[in-house]
N, C-alpha and C. Protein backbone atom coordinates (compact mmCIF):
# COMPACT_ATOMS: atom_id res chain seq x y z
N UNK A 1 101.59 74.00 133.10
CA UNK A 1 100.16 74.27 133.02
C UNK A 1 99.40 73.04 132.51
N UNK A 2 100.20 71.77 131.42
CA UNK A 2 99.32 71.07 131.11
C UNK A 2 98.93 70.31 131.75
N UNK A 3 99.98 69.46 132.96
CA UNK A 3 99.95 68.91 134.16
C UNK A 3 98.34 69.02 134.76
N UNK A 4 99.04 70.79 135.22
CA UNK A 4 97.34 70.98 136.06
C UNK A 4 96.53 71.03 135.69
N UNK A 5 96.06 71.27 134.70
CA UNK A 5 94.80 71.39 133.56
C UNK A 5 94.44 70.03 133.32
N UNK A 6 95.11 69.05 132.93
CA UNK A 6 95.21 67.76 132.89
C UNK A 6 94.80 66.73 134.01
N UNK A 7 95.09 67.39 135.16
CA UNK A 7 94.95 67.02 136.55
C UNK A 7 93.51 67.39 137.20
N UNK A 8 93.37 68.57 137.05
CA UNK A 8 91.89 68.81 137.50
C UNK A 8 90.89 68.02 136.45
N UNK A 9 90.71 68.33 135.46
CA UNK A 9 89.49 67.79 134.36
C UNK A 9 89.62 66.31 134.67
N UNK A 10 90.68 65.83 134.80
CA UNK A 10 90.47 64.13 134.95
C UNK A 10 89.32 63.90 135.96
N UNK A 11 89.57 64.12 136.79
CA UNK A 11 88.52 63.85 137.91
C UNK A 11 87.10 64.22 137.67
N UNK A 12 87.13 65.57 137.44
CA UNK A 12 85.71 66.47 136.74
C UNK A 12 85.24 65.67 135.84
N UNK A 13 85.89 65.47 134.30
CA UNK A 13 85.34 64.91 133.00
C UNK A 13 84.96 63.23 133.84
N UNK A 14 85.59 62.50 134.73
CA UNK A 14 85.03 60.94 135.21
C UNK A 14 84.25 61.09 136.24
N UNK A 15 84.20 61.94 136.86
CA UNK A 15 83.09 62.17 137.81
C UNK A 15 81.59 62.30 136.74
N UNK A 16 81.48 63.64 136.09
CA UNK A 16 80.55 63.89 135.64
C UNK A 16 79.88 62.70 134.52
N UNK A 17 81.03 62.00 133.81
CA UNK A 17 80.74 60.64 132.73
C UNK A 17 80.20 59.54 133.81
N UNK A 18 80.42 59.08 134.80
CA UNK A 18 80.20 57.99 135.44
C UNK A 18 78.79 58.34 136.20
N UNK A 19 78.52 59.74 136.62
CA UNK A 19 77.03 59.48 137.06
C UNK A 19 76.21 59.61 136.07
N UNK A 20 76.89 60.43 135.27
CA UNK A 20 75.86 60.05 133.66
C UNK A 20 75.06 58.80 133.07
N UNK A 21 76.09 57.98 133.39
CA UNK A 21 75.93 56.70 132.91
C UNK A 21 75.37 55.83 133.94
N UNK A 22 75.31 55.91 134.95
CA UNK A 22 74.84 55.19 136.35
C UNK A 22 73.58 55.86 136.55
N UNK A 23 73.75 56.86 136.26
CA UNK A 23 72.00 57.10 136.89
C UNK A 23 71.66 58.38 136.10
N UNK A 24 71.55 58.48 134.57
CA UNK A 24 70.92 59.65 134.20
C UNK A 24 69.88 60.26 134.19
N UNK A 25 68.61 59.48 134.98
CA UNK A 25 67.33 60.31 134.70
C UNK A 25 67.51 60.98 136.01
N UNK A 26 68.16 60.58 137.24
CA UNK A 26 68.60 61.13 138.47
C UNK A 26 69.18 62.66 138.03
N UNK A 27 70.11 62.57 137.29
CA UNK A 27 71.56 63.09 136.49
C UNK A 27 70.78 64.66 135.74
N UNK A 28 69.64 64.04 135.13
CA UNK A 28 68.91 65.14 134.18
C UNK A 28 68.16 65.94 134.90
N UNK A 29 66.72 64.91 136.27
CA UNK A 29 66.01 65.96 136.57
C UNK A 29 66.66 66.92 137.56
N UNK A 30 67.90 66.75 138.32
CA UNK A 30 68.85 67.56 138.97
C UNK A 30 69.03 69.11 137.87
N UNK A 31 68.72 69.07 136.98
CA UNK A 31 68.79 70.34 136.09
C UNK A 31 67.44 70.24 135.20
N UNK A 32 66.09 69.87 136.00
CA UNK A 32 65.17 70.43 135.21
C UNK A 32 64.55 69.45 134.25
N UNK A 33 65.40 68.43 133.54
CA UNK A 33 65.13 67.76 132.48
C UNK A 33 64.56 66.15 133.20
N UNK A 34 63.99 65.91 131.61
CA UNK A 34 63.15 64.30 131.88
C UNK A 34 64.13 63.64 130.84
N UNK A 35 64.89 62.31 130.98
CA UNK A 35 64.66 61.78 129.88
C UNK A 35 63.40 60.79 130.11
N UNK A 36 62.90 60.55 129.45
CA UNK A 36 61.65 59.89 129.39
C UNK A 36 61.47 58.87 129.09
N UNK A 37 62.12 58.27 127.53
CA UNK A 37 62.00 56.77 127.30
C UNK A 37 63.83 56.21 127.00
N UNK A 38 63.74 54.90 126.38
CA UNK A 38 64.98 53.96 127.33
C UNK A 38 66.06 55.03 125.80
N UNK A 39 65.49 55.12 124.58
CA UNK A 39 66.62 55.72 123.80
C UNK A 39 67.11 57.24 124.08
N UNK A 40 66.39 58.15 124.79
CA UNK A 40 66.93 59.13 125.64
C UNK A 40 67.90 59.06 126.75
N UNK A 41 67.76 57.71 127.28
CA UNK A 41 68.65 57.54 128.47
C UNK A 41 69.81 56.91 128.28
N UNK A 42 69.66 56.50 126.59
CA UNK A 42 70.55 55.40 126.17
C UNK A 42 71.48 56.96 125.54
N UNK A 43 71.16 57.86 124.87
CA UNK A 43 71.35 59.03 124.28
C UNK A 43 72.22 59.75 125.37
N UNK A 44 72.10 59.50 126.54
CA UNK A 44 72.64 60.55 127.59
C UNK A 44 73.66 59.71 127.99
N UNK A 45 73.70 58.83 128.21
CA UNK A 45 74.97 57.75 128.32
C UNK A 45 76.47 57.62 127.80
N UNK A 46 75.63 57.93 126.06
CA UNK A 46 76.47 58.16 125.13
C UNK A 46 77.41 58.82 125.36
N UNK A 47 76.54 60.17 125.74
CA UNK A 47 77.37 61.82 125.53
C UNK A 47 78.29 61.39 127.05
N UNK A 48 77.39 60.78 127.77
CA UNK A 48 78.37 60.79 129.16
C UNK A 48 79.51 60.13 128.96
N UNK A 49 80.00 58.93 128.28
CA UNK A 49 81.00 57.83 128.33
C UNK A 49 82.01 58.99 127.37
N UNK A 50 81.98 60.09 126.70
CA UNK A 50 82.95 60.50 126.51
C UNK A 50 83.81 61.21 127.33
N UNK A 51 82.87 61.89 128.57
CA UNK A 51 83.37 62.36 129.24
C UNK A 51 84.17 61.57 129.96
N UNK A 52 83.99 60.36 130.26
CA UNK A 52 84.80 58.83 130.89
C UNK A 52 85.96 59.27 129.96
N UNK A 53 85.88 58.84 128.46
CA UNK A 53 87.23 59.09 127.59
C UNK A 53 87.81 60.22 128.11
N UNK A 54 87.46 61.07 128.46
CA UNK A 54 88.29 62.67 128.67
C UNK A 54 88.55 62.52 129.93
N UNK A 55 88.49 62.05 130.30
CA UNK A 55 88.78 61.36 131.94
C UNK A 55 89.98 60.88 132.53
N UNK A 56 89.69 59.99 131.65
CA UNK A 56 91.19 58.76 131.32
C UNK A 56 92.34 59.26 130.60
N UNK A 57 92.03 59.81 129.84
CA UNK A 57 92.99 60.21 128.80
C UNK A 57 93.46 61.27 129.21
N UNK A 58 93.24 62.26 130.13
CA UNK A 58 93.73 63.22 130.64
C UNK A 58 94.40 62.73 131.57
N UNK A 59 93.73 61.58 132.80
CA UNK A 59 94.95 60.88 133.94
C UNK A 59 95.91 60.77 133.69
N UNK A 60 95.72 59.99 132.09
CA UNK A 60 97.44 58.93 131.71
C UNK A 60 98.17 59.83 131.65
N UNK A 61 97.56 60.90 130.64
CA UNK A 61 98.72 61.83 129.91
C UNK A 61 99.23 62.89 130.70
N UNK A 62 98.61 63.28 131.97
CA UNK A 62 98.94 64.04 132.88
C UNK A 62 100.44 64.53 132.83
N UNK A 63 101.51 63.41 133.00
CA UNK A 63 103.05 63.88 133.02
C UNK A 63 103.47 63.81 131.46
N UNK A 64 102.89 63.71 130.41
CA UNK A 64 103.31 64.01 129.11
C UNK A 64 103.84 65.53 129.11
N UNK A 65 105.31 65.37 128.53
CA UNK A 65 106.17 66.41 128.30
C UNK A 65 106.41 66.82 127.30
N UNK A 66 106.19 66.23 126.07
CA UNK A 66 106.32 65.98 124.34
C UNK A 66 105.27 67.18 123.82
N UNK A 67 105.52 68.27 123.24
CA UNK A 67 104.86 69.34 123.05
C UNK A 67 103.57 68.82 122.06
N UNK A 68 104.42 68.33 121.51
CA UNK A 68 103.09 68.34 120.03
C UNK A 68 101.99 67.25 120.82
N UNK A 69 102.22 66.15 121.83
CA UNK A 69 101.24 65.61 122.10
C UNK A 69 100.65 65.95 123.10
N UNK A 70 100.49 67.26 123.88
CA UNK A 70 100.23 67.80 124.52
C UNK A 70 99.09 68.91 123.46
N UNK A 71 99.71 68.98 122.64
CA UNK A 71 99.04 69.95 121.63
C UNK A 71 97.81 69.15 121.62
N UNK A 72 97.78 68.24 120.71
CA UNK A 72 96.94 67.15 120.39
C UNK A 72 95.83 67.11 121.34
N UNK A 73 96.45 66.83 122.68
CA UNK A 73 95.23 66.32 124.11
C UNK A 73 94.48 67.57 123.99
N UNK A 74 94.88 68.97 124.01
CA UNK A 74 94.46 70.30 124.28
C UNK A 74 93.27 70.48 123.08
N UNK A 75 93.95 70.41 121.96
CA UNK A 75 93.09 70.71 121.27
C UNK A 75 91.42 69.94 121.06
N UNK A 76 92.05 68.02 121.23
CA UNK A 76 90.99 67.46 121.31
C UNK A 76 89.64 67.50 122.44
N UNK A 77 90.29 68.12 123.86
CA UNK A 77 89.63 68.53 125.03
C UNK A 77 89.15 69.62 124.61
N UNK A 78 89.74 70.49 124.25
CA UNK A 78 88.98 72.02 123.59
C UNK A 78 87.82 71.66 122.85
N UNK A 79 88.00 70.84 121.73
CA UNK A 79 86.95 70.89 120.78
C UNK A 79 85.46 70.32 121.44
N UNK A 80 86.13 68.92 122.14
CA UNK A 80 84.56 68.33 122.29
C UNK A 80 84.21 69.24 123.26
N UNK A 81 85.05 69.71 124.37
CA UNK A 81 83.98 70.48 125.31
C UNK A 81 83.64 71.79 125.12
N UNK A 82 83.92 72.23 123.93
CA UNK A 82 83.48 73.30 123.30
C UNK A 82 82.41 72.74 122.14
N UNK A 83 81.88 71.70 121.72
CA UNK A 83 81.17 71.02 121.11
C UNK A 83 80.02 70.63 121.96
N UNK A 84 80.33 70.40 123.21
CA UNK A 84 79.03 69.78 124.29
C UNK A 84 78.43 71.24 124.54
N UNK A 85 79.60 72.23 125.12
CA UNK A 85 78.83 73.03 125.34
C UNK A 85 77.91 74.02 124.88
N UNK A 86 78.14 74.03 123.62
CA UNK A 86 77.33 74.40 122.46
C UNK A 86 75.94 73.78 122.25
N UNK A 87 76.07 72.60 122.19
CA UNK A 87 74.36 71.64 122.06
C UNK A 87 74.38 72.22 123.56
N UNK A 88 74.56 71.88 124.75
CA UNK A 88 73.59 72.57 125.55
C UNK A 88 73.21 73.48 125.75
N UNK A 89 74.13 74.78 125.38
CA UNK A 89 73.64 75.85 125.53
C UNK A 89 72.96 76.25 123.92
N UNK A 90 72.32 75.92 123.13
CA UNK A 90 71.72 75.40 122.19
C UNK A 90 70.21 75.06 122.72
N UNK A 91 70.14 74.30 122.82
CA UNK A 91 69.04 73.39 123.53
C UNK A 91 68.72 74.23 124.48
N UNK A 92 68.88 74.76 125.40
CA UNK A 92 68.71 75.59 126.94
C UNK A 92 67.85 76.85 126.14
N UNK A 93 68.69 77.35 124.33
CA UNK A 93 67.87 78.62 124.24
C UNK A 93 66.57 78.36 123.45
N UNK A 94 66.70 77.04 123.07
CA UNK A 94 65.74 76.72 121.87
C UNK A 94 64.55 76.23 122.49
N UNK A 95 64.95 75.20 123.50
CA UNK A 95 63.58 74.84 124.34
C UNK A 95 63.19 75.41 125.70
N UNK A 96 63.57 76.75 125.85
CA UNK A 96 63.43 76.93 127.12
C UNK A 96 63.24 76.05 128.36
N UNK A 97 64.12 74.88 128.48
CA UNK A 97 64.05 73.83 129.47
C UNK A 97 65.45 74.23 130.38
N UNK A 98 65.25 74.18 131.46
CA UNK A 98 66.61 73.75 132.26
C UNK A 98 66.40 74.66 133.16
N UNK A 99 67.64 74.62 134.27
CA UNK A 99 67.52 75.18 135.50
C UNK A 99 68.52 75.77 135.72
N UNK A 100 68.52 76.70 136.95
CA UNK A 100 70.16 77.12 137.22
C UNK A 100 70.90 76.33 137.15
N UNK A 101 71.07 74.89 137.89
CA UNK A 101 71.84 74.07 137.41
C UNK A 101 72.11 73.70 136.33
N UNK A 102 71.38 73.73 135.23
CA UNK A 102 71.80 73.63 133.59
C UNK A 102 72.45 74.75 133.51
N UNK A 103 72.52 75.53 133.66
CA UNK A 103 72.99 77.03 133.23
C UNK A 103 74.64 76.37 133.88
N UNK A 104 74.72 75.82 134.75
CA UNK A 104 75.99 75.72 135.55
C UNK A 104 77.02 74.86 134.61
N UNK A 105 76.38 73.58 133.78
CA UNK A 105 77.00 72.93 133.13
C UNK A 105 77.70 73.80 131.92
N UNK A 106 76.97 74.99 131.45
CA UNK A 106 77.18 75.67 130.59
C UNK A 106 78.54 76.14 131.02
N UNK A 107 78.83 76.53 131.99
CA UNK A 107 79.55 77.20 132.75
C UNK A 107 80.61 76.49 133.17
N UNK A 108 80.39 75.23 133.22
CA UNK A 108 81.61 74.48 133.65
C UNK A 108 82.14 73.97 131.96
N UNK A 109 81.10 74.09 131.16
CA UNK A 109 82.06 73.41 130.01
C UNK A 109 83.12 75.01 129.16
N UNK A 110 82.65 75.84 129.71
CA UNK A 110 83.34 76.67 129.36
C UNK A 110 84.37 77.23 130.14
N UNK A 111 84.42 77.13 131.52
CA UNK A 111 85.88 77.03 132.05
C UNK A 111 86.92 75.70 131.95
N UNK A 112 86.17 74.63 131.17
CA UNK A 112 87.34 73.38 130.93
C UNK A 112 87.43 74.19 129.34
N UNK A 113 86.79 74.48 128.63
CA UNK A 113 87.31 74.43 127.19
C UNK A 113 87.97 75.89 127.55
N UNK A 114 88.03 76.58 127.84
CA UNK A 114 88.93 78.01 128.44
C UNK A 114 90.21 77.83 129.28
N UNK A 115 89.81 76.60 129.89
CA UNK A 115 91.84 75.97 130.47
C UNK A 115 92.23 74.77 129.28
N UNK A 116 91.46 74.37 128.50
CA UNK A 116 92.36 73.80 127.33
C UNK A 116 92.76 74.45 126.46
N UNK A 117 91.70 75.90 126.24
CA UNK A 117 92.67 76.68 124.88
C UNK A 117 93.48 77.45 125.93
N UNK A 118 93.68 77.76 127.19
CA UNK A 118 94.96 78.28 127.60
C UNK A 118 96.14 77.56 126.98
N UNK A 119 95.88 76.23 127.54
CA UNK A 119 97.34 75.15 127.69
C UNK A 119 97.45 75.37 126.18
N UNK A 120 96.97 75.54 125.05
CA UNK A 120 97.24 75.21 123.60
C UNK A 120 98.00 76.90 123.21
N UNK A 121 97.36 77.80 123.56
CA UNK A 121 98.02 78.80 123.53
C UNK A 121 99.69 79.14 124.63
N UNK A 122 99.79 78.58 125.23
CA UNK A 122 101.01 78.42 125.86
C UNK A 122 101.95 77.41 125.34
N UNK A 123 101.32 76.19 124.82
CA UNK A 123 102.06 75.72 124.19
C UNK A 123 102.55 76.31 122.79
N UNK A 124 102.11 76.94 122.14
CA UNK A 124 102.02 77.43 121.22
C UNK A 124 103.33 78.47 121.02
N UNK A 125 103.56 78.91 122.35
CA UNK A 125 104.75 79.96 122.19
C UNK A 125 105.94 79.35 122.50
N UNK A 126 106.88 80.28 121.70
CA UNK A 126 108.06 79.76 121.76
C UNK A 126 108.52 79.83 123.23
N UNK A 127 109.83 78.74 123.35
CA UNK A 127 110.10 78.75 124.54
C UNK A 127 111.46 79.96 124.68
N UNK A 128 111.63 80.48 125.51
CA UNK A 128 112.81 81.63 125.76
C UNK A 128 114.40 80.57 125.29
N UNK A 129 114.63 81.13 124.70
CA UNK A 129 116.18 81.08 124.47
C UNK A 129 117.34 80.72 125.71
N UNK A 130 118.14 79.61 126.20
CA UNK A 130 118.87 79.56 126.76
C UNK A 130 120.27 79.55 126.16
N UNK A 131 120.23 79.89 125.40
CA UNK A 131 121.54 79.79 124.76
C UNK A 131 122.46 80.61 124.70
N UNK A 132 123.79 81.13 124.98
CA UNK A 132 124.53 82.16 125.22
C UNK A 132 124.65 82.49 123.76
N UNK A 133 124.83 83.97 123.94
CA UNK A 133 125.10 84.80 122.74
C UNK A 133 124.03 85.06 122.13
């Protein structure tokens, strides 16, 4: 499971970081939003280049077999994208700004942070016994 979980988000988390960063006022009004001046756009960049980190770091580690560092990737993917998706869906209730498409990001950060606490809860269990007797 961590493989695939690992495998899909790579692409997703560098897709979504790289147009972030290439063209965010494109990036924002696609869901409604302005950034407006250069430290808003510099602000959205930010948040985007982690998604680059979660990107990468999910490619490499893709065939990692070592439980506990598998733990590690899961949990750290869990948190921030359970951390992003919180400020946006935050922001979405506080300023009434955004669009169906904002609503969607909501939605996608909660089916990646919902296949990372899978993989952490699977890792989590013991493995079946092969051992005779």
């Amino acid at each position: 499971m961590f493989r695939t979980v690992a495998s899909i988000t790579a692409p997703v988390s560098l897709g979504l970081g790289l147009a972030g960063i290439a063209f965010p006022q494109p990036l924002a009004a696609s869901f409604g939003l302005t950034l407006g001046d250069p430290l808003s756009r510099s602000l959205a960049r930010l948040a985007c280049a982690s998604f680059v980190g979660y990107g990468v770091l999910n490619w490499l580690a893709r065939d990692l077999t070592d439980a506990p560092a598998q733990r590690a990737i899961a949990i750290g993917n869990a948190t921030g994208w359970l951390g992003g998706g919180g400020v946006t869906l935050a922001a979405l209730i506080t300023s009434s700004m955004g669009s169906a498409a904002t609503w969607s990001i909501v939605a996608l950060q909660s089916v990646v942070t919902g296949a990372w606490l899978a993989v952490l809860l699977q890792a989590r269990r013991p493995m079946p016994s092969t051992a005779p007797g």
